[in-house]
C-alpha atoms as a PDB file:
ATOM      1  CA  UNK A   1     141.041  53.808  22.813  1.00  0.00           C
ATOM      2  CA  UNK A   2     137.802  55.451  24.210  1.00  0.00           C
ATOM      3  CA  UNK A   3     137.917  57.853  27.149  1.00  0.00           C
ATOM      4  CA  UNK A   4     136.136  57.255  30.093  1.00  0.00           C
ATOM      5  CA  UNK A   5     136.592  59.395  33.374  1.00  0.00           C
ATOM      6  CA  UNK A   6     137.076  56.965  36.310  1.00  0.00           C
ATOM      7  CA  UNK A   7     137.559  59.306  39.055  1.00  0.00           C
ATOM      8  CA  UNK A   8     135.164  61.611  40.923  1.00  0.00           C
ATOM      9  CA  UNK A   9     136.152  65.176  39.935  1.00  0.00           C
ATOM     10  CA  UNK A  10     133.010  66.369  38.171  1.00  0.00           C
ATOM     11  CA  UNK A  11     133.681  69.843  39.158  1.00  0.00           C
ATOM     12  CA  UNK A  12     136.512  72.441  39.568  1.00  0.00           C
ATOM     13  CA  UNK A  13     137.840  71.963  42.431  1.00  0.00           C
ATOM     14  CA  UNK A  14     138.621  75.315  44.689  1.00  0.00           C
ATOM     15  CA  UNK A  15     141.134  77.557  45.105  1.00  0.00           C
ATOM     16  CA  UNK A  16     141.065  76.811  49.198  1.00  0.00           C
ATOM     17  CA  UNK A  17     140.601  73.187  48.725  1.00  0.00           C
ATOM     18  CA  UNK A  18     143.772  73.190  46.061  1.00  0.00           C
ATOM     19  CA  UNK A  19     145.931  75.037  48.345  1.00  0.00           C
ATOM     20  CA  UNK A  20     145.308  72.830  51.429  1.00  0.00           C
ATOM     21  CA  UNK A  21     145.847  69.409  49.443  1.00  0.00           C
ATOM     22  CA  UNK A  22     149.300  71.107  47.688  1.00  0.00           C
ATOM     23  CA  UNK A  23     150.460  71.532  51.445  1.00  0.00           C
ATOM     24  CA  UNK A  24     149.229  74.476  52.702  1.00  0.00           C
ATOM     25  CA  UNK A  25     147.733  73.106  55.885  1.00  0.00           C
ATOM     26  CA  UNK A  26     151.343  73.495  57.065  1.00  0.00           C
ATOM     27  CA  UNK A  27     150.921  77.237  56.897  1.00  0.00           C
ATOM     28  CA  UNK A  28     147.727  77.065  59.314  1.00  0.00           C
ATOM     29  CA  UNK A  29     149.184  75.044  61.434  1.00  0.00           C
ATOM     30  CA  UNK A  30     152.450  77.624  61.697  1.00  0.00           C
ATOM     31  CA  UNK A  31     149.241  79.989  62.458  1.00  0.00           C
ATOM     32  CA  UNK A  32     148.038  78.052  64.890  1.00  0.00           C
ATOM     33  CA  UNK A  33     151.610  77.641  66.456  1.00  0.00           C
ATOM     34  CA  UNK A  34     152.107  81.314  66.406  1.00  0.00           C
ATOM     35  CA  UNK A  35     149.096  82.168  68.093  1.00  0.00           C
ATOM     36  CA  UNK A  36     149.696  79.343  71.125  1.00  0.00           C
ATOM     37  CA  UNK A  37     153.422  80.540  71.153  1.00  0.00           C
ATOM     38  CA  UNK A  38     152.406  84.192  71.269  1.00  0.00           C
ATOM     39  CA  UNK A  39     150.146  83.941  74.095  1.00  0.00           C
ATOM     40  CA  UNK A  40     152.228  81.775  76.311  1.00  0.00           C
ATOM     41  CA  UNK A  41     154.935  84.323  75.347  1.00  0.00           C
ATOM     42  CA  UNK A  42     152.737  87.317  76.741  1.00  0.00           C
ATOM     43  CA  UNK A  43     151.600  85.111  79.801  1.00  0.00           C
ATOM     44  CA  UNK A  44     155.388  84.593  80.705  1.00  0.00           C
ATOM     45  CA  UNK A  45     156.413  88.195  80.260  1.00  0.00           C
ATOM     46  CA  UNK A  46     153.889  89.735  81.485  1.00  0.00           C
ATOM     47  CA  UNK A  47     154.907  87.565  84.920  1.00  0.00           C
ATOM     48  CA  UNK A  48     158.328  88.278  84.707  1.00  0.00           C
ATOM     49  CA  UNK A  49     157.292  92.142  84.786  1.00  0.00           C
ATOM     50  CA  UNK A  50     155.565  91.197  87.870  1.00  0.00           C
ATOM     51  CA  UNK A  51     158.319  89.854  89.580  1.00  0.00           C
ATOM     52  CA  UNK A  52     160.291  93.164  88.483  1.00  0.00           C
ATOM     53  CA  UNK A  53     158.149  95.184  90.026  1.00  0.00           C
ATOM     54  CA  UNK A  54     157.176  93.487  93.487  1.00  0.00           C
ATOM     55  CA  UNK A  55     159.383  90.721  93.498  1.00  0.00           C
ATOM     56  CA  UNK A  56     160.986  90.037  96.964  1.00  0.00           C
ATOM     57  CA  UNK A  57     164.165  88.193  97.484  1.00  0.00           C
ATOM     58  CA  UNK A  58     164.362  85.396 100.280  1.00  0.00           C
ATOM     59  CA  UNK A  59     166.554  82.548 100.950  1.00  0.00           C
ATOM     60  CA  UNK A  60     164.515  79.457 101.209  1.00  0.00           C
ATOM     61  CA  UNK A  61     165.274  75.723 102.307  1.00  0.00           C
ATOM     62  CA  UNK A  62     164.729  72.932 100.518  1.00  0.00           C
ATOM     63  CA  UNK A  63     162.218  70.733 102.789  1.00  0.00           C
ATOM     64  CA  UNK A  64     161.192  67.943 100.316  1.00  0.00           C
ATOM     65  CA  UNK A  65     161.964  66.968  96.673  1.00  0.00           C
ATOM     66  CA  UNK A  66     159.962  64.114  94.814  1.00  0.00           C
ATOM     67  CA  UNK A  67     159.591  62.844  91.433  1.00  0.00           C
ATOM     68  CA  UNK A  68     155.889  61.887  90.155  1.00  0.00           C
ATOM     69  CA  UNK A  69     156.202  59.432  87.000  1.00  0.00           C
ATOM     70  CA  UNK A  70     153.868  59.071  84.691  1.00  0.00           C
ATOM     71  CA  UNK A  71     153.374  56.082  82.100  1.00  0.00           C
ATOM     72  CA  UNK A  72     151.321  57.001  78.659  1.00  0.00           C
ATOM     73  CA  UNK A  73     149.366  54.860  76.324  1.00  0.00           C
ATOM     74  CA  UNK A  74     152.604  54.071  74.669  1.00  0.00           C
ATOM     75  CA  UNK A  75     154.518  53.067  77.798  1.00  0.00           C
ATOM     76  CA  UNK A  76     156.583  56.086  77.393  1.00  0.00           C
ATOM     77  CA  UNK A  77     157.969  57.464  81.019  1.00  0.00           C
ATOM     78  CA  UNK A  78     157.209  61.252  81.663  1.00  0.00           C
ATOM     79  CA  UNK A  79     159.051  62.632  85.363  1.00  0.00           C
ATOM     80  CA  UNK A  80     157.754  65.540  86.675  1.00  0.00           C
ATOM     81  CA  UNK A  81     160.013  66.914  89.461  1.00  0.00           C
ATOM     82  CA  UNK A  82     158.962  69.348  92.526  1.00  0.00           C
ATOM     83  CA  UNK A  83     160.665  70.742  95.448  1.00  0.00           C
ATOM     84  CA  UNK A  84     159.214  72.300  98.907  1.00  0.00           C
ATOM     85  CA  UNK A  85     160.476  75.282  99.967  1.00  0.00           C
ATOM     86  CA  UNK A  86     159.837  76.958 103.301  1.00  0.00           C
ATOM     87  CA  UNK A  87     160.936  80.663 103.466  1.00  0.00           C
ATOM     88  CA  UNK A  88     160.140  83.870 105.630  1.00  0.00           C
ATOM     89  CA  UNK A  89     158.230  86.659 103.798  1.00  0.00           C
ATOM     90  CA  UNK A  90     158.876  90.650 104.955  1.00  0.00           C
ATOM     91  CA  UNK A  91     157.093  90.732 107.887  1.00  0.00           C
ATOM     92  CA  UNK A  92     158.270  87.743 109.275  1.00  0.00           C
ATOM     93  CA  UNK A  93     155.110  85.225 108.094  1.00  0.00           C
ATOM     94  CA  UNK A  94     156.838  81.949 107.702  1.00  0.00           C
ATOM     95  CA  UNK A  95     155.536  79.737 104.485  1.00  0.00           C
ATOM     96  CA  UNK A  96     155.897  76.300 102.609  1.00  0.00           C
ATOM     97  CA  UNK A  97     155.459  76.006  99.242  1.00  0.00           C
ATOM     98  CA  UNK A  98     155.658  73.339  96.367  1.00  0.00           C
ATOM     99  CA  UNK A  99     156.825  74.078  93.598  1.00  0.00           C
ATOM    100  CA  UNK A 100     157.582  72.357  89.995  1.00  0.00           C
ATOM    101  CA  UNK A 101     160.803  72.578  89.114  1.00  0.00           C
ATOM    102  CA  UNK A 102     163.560  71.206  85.683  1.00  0.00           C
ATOM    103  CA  UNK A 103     164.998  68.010  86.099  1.00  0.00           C
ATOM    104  CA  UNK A 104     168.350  70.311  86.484  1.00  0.00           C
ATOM    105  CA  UNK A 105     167.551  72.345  88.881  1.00  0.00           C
ATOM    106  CA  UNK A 106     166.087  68.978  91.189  1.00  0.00           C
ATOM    107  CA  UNK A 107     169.449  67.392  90.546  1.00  0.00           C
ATOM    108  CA  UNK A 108     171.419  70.185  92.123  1.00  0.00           C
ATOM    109  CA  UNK A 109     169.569  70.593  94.991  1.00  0.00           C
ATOM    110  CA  UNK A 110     169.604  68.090  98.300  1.00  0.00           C
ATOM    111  CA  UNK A 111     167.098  68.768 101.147  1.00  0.00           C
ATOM    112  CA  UNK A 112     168.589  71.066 103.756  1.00  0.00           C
ATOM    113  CA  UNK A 113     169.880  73.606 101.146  1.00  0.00           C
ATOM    114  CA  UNK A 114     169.385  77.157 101.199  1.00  0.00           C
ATOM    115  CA  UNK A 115     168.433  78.123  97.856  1.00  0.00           C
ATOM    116  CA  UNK A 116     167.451  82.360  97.162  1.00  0.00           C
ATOM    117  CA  UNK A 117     164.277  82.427  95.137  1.00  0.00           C
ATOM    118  CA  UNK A 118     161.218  84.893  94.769  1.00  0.00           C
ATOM    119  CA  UNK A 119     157.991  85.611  95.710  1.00  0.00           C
ATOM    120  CA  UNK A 120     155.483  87.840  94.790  1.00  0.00           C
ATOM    121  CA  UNK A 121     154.432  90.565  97.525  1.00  0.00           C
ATOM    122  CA  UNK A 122     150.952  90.656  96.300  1.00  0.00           C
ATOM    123  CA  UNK A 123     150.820  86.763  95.817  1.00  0.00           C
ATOM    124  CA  UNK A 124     153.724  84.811  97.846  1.00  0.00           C
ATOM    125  CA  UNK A 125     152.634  81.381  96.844  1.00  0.00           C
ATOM    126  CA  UNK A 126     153.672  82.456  93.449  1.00  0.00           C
ATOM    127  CA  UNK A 127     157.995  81.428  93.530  1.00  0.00           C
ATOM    128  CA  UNK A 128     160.857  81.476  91.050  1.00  0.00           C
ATOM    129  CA  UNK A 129     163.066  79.617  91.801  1.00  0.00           C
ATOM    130  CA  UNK A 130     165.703  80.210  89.066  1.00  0.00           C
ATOM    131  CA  UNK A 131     165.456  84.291  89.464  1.00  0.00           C
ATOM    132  CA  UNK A 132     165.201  85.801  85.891  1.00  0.00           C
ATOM    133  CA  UNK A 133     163.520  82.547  84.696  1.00  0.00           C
ATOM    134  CA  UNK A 134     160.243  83.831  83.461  1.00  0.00           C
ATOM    135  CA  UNK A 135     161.680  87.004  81.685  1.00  0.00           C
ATOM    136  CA  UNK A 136     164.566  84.560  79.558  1.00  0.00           C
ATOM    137  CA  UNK A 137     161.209  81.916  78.902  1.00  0.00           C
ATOM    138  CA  UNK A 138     159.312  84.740  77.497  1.00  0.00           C
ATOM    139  CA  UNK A 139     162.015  86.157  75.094  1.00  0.00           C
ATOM    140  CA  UNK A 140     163.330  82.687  74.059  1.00  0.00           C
ATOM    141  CA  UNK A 141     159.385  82.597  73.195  1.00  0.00           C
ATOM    142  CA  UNK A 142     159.458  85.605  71.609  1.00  0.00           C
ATOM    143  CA  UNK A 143     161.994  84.556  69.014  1.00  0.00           C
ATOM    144  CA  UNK A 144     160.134  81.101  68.362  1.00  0.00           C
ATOM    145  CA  UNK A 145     157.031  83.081  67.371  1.00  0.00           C
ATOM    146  CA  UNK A 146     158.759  85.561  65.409  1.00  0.00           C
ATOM    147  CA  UNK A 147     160.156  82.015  63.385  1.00  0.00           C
ATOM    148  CA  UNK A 148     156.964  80.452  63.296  1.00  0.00           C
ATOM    149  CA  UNK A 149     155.356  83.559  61.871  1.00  0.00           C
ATOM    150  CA  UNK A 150     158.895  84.174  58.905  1.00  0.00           C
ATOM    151  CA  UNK A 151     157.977  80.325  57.964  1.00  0.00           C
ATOM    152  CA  UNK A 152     153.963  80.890  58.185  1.00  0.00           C
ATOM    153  CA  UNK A 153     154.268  83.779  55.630  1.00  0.00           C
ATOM    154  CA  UNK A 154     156.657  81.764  53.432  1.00  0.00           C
ATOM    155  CA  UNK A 155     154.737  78.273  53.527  1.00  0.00           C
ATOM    156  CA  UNK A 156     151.956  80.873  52.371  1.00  0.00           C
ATOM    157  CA  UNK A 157     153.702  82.196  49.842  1.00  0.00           C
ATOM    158  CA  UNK A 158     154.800  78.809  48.629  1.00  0.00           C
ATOM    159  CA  UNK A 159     151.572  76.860  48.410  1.00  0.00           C
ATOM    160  CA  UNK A 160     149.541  79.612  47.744  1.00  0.00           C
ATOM    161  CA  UNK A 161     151.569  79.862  44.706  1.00  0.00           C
ATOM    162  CA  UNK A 162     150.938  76.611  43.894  1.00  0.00           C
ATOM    163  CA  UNK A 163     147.329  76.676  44.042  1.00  0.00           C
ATOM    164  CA  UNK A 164     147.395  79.818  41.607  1.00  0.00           C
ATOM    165  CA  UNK A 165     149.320  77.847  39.569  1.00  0.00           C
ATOM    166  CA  UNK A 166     146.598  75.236  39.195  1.00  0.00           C
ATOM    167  CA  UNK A 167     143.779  77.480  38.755  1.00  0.00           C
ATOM    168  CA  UNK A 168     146.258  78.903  35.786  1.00  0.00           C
ATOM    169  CA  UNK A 169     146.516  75.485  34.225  1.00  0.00           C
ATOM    170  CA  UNK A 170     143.353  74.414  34.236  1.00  0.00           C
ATOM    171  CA  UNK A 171     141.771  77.354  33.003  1.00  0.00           C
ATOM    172  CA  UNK A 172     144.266  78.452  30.316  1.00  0.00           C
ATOM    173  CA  UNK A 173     146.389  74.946  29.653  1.00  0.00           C
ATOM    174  CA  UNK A 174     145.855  72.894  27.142  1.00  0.00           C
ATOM    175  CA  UNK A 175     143.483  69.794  27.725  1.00  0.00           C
ATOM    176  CA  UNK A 176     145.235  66.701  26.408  1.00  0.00           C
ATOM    177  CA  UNK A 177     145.292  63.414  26.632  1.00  0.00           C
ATOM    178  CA  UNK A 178     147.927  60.844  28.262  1.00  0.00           C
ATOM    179  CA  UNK A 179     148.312  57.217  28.938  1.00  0.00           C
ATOM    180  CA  UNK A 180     148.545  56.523  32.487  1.00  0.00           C
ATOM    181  CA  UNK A 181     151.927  54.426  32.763  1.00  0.00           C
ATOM    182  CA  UNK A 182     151.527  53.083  36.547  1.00  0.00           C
ATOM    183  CA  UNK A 183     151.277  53.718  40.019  1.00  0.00           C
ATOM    184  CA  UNK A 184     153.864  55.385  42.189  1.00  0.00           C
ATOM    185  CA  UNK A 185     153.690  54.435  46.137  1.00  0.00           C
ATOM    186  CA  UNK A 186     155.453  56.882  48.708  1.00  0.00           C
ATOM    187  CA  UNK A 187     156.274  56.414  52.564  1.00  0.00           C
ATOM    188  CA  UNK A 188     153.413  58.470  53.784  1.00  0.00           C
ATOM    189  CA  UNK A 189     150.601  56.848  54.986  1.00  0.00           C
ATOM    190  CA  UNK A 190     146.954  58.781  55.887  1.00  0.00           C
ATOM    191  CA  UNK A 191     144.588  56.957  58.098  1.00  0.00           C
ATOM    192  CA  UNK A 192     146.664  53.989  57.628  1.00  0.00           C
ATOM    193  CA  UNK A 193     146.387  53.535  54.469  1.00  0.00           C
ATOM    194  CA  UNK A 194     149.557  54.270  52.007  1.00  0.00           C
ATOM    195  CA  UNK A 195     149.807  56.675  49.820  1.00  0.00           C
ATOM    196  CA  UNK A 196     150.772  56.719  46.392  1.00  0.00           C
ATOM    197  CA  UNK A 197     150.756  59.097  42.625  1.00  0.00           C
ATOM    198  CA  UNK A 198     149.373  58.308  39.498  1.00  0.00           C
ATOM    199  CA  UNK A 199     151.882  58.757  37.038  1.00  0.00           C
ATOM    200  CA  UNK A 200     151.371  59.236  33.197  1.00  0.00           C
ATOM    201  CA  UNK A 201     152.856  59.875  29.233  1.00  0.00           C
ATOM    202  CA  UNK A 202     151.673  62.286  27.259  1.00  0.00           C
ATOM    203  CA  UNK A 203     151.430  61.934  23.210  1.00  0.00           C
ATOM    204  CA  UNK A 204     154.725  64.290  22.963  1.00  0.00           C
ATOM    205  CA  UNK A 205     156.983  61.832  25.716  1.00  0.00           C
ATOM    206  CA  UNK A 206     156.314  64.654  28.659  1.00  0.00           C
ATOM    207  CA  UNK A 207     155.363  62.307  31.389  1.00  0.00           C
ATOM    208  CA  UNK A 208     153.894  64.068  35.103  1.00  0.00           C
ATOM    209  CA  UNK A 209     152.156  62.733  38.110  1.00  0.00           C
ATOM    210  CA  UNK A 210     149.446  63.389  40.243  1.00  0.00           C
ATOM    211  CA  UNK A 211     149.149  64.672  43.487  1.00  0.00           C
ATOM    212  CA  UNK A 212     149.483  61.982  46.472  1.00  0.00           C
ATOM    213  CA  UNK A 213     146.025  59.884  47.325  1.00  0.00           C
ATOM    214  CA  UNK A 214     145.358  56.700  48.708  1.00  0.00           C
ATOM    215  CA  UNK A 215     147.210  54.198  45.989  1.00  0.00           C
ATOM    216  CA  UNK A 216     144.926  51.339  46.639  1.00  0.00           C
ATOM    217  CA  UNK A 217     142.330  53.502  45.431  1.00  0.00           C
ATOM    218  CA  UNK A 218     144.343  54.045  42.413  1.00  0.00           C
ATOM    219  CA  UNK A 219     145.239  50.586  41.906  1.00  0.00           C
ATOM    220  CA  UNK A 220     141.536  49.775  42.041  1.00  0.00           C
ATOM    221  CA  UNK A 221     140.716  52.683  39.044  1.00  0.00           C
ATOM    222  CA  UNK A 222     143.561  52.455  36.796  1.00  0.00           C
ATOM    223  CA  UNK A 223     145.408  50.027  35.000  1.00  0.00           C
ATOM    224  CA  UNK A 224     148.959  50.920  32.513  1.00  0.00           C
ATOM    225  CA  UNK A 225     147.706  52.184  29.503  1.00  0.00           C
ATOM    226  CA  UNK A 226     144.224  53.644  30.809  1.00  0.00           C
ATOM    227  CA  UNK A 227     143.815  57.316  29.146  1.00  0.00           C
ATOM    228  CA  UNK A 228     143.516  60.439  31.279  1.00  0.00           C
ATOM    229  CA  UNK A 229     142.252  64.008  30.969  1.00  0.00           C
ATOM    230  CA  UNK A 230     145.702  66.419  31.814  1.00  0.00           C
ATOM    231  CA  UNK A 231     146.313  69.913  31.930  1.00  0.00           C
ATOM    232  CA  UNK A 232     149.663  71.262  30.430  1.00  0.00           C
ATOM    233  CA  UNK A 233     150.518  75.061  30.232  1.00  0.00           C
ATOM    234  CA  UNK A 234     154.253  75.215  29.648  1.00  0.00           C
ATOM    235  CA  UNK A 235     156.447  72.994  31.974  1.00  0.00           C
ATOM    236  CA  UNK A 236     153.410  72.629  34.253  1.00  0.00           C
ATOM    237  CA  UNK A 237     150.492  69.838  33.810  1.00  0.00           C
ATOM    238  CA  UNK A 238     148.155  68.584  36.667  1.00  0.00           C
ATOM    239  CA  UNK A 239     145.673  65.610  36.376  1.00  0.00           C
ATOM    240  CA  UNK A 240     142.315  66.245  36.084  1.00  0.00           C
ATOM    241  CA  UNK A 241     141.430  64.291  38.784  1.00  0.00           C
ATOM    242  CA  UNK A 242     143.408  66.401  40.898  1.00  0.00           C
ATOM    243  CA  UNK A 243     142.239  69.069  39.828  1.00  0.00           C
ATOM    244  CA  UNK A 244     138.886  68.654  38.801  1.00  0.00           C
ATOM    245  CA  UNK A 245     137.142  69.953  34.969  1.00  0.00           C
ATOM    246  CA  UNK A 246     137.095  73.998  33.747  1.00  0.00           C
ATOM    247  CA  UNK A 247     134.728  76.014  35.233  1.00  0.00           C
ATOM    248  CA  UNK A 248     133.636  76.496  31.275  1.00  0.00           C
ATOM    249  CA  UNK A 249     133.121  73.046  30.739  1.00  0.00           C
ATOM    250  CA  UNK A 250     130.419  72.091  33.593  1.00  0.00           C
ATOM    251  CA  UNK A 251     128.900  75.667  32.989  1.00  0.00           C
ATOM    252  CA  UNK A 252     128.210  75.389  29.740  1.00  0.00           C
END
């Protein structure tokens, strides 16, 4: 049977391109994570130092509490809970202040309690109400970032690997022929649209399978018994529509 390539991989496809499709948008997105958690982790410490240094202690009473609600696009309830405080500052300036609090803290609270919070000398609209609040946030923080970063490094590792190990192939594997033997459909769906591996026989009985694309796509290409282009070097073979022709091939 004659061999005619039906996808569109007419040229090697790149190392950074490889490594994202094998998975390793996961590691920039554990980047990304880091970098949010990081600075919210800095933010919250660096407060909590200011309340170390000029925070002053008063005992406040709880004027109001309320509950906003808020309804999204999926008709899924988000409460947001506040409390007013009013509370003398040294010097003796009286003051009221709002202030956002956990769904915890608002349920053990009632208005008319006297609650010690907070405030900063330099700023005394700025309360904490839990005392010791921002400095626990900021570590609890700390440690998320330092796990984001351990599993960053490792999903790095992992599918960085992976794209060597494609490069590898295709460049030193053997170029062989195998009959597809049908289409493979998984759970995961992209845009809608399902997702699915090409899955194939080679001459010697090893069979492999593609990486995951759209399987009506597939479908529409390849029929059981259509002949591929693979890659094998040892246990390892990757489709050539995956992974796109040697550099030596469209060069020369």
């Amino acid at each position: 049977m004659a061999y005619r390539r039906k996808h569109d991989r007419h040229w090697p496809r790149g190392w950074f391109s490889l490594f994202l499709r094998l998975g390793g948008w996961a590691s920039l997105a554990l980047g990304v994570g880091l970098l949010v958690v990081t600075a919210f982790s800095a933010g919250t410490l660096y407060l909590a130092d200011r309340f170390d240094r000029e925070g002053r202690l008063a005992y406040a009473v709880v004027a109001d509490m309320r509950v906003v609600e808020t309804v999204d696009d999926d008709g899924d309830v988000a409460r947001d809970h506040f409390v007013t405080f009013t509370y003398k500052t040294r010097g003796g300036g009286g003051r009221t202040q709002e202030v956002e609090v956990s769904a915890a803290y608002f349920g053990g609270v009632a208005e008319g309690d006297e609650r010690a919070i907070r405030y900063l000398a330099s700023d005394p609209g700025r309360v904490e109400v839990d005392i010791g609040r921002y400095r626990r946030t900021g570590v609890v923080l700390r440690w998320i970032g330092l796990g984001l970063g351990v599993l960053g490094l490792a999903a790095l590792w992992l599918f960085g690997a992976q794209a060597n190990r494609a490069v590898k192939v295709r460049r030193d594997g053997e170029k062989r022929f195998a009959e597809v033997s049908g289409i493979t459909e998984t759970n995961v769906r992209v845009n809608g649209r399902r997702q699915g591996r090409l899955t194939w026989r080679e001459a010697d009985g090893r069979v492999g399978r593609s990486l995951m694309r759209d399987a009506g796509e597939l479908r529409g290409l390849y029929r059981p018994g259509d002949r591929i282009v693979v890659f094998r070097l040892g246990r390892h073979a990757f489709w050539e529509g995956d992974v796109g022709p040697p550099r030596r091939e469209v060069e020369g």
